[in-house]
PDB file of N, CA and C in Angstrom:
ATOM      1  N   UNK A   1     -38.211  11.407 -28.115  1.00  0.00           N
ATOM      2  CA  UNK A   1     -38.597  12.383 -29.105  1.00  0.00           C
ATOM      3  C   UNK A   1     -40.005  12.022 -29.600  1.00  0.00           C
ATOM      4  N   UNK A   2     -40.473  13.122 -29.733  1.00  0.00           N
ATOM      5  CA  UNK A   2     -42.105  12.689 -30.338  1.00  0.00           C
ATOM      6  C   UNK A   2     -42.592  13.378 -31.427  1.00  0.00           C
ATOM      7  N   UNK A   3     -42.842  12.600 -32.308  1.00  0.00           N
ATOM      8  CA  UNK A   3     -43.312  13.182 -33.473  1.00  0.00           C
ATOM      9  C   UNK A   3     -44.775  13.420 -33.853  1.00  0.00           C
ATOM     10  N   UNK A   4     -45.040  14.822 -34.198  1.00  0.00           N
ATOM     11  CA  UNK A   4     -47.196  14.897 -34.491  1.00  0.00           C
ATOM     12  C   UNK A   4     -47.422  13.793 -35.758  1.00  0.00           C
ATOM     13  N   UNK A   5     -47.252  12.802 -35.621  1.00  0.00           N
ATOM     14  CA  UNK A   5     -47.593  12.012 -36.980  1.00  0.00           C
ATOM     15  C   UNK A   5     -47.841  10.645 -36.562  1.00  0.00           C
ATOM     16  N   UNK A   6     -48.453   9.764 -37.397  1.00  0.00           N
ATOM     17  CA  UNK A   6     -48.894   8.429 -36.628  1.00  0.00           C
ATOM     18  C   UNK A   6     -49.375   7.796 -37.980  1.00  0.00           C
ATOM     19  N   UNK A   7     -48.660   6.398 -38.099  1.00  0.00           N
ATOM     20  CA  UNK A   7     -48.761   5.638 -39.093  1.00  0.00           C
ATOM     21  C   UNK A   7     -49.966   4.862 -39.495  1.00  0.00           C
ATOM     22  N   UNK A   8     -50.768   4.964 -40.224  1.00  0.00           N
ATOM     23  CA  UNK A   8     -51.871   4.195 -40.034  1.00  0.00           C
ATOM     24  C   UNK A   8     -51.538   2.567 -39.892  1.00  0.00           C
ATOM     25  N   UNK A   9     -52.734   1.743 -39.487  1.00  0.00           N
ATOM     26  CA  UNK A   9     -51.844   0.492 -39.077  1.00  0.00           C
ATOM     27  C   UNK A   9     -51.511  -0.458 -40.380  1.00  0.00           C
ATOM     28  N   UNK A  10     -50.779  -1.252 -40.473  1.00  0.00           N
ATOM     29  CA  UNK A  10     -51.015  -1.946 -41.605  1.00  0.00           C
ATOM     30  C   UNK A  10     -49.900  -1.355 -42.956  1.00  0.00           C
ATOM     31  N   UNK A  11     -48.933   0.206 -42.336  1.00  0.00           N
ATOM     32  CA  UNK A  11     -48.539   1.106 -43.709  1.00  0.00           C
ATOM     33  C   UNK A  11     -46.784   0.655 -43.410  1.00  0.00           C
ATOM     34  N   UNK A  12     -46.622   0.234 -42.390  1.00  0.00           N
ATOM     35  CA  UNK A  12     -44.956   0.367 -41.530  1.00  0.00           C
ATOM     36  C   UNK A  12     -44.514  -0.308 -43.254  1.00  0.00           C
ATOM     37  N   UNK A  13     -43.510  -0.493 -43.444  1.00  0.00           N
ATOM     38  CA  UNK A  13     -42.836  -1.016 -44.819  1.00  0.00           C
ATOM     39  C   UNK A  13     -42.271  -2.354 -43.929  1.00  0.00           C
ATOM     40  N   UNK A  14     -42.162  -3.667 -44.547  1.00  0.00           N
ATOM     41  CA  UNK A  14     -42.039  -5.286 -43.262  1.00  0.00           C
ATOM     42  C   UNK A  14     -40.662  -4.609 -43.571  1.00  0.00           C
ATOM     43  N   UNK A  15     -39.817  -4.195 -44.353  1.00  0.00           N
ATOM     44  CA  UNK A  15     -38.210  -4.163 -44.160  1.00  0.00           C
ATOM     45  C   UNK A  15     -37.646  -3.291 -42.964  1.00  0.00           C
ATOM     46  N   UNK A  16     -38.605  -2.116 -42.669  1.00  0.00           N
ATOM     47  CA  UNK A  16     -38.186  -1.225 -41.370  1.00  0.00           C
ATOM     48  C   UNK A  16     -37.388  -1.968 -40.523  1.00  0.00           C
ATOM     49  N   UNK A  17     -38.099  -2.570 -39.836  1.00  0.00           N
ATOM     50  CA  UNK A  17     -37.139  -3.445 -38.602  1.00  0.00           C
ATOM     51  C   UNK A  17     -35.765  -4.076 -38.814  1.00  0.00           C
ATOM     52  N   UNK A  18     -35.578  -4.409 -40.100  1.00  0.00           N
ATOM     53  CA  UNK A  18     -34.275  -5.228 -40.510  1.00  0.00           C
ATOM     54  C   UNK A  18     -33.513  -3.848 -40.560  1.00  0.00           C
ATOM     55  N   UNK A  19     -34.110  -2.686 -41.077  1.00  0.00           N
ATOM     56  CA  UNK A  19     -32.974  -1.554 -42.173  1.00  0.00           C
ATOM     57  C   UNK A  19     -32.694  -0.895 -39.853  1.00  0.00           C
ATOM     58  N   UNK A  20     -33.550  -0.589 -39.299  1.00  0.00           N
ATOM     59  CA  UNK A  20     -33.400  -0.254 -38.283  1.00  0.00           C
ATOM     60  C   UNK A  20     -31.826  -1.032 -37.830  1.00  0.00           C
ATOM     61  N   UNK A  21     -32.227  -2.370 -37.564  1.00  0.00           N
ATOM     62  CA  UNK A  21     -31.455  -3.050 -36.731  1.00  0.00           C
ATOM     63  C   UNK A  21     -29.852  -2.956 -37.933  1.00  0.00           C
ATOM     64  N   UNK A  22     -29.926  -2.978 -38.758  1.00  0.00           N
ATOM     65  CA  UNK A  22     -28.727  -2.571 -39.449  1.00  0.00           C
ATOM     66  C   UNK A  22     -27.871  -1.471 -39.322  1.00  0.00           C
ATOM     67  N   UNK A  23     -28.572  -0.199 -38.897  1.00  0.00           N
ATOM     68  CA  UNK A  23     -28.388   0.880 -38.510  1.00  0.00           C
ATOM     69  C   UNK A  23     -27.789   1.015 -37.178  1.00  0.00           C
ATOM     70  N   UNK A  24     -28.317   0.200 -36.453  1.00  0.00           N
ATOM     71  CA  UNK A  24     -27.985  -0.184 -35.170  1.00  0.00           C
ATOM     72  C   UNK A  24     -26.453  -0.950 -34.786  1.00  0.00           C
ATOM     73  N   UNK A  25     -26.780  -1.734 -35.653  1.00  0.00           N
ATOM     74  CA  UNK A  25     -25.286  -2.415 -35.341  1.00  0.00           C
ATOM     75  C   UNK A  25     -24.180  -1.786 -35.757  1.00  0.00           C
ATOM     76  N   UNK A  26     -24.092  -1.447 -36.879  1.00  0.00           N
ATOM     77  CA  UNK A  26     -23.124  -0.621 -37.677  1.00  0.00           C
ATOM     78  C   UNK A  26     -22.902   0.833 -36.341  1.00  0.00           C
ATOM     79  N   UNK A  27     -23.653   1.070 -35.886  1.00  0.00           N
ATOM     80  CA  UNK A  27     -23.079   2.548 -34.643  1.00  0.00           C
ATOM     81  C   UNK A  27     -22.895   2.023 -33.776  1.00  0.00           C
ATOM     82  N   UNK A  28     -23.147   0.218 -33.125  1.00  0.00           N
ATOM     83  CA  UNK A  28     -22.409  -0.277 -32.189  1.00  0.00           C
ATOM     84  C   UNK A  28     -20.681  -0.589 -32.349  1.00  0.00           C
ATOM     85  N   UNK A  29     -20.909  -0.976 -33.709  1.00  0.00           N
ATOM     86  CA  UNK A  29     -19.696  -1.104 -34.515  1.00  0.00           C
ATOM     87  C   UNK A  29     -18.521   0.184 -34.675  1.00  0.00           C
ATOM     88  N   UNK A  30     -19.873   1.411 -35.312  1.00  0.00           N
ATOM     89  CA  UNK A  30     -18.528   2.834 -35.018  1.00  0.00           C
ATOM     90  C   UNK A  30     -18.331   2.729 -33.729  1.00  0.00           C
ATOM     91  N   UNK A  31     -19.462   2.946 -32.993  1.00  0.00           N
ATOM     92  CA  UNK A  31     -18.913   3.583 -31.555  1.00  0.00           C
ATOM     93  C   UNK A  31     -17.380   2.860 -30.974  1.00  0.00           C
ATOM     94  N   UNK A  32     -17.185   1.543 -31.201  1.00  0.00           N
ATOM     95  CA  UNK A  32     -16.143   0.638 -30.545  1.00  0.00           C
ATOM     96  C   UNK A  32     -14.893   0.909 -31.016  1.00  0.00           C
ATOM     97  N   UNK A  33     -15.106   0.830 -33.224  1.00  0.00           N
ATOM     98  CA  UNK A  33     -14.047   1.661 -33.600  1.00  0.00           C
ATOM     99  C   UNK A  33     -13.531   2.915 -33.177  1.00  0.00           C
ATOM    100  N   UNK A  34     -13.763   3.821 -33.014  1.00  0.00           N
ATOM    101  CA  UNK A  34     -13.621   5.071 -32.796  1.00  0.00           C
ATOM    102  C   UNK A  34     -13.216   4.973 -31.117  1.00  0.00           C
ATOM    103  N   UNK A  35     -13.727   4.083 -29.901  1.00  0.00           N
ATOM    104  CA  UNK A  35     -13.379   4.216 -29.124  1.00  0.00           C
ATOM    105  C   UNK A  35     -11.298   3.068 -29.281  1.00  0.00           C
ATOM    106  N   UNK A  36     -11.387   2.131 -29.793  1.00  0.00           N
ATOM    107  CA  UNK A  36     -10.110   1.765 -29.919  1.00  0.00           C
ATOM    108  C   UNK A  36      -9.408   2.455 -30.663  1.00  0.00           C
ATOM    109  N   UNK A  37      -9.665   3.631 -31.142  1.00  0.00           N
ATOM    110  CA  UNK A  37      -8.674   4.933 -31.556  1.00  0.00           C
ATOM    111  C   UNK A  37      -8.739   5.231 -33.207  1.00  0.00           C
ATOM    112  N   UNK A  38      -9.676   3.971 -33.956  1.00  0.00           N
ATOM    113  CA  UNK A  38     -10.139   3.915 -35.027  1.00  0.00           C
ATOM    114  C   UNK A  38     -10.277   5.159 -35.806  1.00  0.00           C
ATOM    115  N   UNK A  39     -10.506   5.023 -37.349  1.00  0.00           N
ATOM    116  CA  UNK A  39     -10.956   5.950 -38.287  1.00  0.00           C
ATOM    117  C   UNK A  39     -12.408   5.863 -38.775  1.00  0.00           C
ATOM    118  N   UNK A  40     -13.538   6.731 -38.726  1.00  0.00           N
ATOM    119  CA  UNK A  40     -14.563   6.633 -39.435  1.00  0.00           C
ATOM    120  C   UNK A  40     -14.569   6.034 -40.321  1.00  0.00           C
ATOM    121  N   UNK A  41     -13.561   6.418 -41.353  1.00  0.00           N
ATOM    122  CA  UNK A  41     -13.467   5.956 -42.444  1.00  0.00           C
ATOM    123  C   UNK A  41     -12.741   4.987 -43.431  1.00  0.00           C
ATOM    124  N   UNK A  42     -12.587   3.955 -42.159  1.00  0.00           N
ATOM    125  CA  UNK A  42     -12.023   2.953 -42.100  1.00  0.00           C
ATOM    126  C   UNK A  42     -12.937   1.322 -41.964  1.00  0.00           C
ATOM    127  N   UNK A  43     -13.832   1.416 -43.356  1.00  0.00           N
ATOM    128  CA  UNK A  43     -14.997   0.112 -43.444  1.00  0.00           C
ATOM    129  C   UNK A  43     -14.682  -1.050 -43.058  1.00  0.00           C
ATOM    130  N   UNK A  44     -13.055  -1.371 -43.482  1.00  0.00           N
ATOM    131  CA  UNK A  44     -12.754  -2.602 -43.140  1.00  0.00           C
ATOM    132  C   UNK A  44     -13.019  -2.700 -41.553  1.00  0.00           C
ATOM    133  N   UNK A  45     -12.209  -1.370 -40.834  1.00  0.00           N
ATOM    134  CA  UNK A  45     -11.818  -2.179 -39.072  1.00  0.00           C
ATOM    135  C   UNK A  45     -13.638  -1.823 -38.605  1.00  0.00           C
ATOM    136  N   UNK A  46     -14.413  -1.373 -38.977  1.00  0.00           N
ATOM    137  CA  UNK A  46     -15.989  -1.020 -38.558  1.00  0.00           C
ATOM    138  C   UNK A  46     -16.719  -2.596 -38.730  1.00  0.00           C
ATOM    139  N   UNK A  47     -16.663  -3.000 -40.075  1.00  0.00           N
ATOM    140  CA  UNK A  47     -16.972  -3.995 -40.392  1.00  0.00           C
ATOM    141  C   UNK A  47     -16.408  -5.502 -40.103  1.00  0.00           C
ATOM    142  N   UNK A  48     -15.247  -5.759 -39.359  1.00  0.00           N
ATOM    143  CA  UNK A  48     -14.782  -6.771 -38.366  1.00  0.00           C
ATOM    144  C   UNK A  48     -15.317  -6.764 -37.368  1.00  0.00           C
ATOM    145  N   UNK A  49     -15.624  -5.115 -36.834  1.00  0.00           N
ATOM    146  CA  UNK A  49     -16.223  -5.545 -35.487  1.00  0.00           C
ATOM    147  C   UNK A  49     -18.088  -6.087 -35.637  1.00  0.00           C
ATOM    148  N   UNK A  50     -18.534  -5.328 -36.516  1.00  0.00           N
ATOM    149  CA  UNK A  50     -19.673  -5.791 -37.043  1.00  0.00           C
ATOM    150  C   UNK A  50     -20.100  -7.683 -36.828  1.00  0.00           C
ATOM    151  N   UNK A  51     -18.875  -8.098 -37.325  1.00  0.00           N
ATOM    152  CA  UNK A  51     -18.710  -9.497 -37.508  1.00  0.00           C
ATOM    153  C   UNK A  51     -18.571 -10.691 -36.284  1.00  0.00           C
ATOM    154  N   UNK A  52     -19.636 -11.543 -36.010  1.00  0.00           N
ATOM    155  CA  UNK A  52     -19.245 -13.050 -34.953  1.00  0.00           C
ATOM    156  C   UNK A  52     -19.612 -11.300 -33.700  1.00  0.00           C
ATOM    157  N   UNK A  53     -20.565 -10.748 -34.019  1.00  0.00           N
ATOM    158  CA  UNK A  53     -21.400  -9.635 -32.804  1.00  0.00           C
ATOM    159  C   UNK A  53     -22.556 -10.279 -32.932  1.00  0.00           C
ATOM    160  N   UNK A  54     -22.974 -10.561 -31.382  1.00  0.00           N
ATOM    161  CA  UNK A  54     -23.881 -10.588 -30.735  1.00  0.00           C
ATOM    162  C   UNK A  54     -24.985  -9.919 -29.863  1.00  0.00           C
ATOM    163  N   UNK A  55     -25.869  -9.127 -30.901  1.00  0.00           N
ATOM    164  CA  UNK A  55     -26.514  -7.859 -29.611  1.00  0.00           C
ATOM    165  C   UNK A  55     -28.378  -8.237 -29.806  1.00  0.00           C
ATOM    166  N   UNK A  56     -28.858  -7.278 -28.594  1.00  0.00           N
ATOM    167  CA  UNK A  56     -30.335  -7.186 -28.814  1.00  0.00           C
ATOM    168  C   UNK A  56     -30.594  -6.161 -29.661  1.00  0.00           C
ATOM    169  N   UNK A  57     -31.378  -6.396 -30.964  1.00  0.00           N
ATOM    170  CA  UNK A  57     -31.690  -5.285 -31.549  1.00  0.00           C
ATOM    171  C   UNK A  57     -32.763  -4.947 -30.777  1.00  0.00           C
ATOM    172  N   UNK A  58     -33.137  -3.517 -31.001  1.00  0.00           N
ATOM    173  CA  UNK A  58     -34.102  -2.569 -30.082  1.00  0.00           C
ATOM    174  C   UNK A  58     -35.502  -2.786 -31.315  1.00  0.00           C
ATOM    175  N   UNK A  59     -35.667  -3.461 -32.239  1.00  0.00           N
ATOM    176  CA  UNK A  59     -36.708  -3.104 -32.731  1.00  0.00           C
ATOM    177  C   UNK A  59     -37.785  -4.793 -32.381  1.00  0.00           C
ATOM    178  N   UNK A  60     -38.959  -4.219 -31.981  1.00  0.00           N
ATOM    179  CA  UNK A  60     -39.648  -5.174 -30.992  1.00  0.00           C
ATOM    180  C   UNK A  60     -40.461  -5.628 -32.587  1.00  0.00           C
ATOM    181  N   UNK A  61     -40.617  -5.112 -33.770  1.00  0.00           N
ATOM    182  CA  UNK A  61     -41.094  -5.315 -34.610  1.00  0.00           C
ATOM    183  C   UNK A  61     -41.022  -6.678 -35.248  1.00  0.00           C
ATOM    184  N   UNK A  62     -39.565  -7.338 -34.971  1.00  0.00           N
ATOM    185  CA  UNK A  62     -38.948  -8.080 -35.365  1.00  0.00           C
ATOM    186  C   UNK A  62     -39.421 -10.126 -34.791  1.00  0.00           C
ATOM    187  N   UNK A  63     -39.585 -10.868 -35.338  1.00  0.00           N
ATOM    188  CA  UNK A  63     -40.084 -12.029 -34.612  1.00  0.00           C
ATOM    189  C   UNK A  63     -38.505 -12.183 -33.142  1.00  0.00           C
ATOM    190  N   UNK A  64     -37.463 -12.213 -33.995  1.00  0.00           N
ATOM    191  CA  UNK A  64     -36.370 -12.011 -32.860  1.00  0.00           C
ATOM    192  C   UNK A  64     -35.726 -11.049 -32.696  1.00  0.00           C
ATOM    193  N   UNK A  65     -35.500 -10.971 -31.304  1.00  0.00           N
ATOM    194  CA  UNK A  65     -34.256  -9.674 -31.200  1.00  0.00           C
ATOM    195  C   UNK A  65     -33.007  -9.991 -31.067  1.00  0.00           C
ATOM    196  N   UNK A  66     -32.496 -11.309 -30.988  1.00  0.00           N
ATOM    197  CA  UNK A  66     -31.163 -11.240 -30.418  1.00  0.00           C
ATOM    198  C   UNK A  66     -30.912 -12.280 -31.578  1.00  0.00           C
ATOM    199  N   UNK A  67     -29.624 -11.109 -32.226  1.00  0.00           N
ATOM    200  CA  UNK A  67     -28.833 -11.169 -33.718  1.00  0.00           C
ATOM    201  C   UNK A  67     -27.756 -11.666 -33.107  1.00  0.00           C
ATOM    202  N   UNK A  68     -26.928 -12.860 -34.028  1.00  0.00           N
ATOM    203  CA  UNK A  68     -25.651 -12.654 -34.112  1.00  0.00           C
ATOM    204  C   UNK A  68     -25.290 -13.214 -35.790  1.00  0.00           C
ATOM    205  N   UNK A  69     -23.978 -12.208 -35.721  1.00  0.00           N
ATOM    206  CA  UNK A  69     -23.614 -12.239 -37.484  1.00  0.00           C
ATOM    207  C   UNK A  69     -22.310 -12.285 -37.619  1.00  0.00           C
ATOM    208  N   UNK A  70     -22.391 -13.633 -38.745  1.00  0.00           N
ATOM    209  CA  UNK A  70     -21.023 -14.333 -39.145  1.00  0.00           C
ATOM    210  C   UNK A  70     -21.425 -13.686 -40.864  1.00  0.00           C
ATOM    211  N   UNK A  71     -19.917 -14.186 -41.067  1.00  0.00           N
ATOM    212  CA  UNK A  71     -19.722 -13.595 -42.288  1.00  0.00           C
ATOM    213  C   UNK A  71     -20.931 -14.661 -43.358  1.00  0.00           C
ATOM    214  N   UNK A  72     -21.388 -15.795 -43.148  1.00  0.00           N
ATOM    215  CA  UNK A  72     -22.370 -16.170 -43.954  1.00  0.00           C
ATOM    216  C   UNK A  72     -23.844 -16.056 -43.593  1.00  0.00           C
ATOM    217  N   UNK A  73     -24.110 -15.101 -42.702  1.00  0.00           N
ATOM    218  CA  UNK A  73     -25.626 -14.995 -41.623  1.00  0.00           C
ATOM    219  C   UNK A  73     -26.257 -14.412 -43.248  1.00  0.00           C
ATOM    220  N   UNK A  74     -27.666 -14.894 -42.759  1.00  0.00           N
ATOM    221  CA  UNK A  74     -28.733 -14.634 -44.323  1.00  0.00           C
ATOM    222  C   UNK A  74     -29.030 -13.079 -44.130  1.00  0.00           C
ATOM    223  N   UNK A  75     -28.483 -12.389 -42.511  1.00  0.00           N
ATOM    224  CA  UNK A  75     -28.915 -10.955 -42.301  1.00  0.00           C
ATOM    225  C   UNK A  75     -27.892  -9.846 -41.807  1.00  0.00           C
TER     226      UNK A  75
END
């Protein structure tokens, strides 16, 4: 998708990449719920799988890409 707009350099907000990759995991997380027969609206079973996951986040912004998160991770 392409958007007519372009950030000047220097404007990105430093939290983007974290709020991205949060976004990210959490729909790796629905997608799995929902495929084991899960409820949307069911935070607890979304948020187990969330948990002791290991993925590449897609945002290159980031010093690392490859997250994994326990229930005491600082992210």
């Amino acid at each position: 998708m392409e958007f007519q707009y372009s950030v000047p350099e220097g404007r990105v907000e430093v939290y983007a990449g974290a709020i991205y990759d949060a976004i990210y995991l959490y729909a790796i997380a629905l997608n799995e719920t929902l495929a084991a027969g899960g409820d949307k609206k069911d935070g607890r079973a979304i948020v187990h799988r969330m948990l002791n996951k290991e993925f590449e986040g897609p945002c290159p912004c980031c010093n690392t890409r490859q997250y994994f998160l326990t229930v005491n991770s600082p992210r």
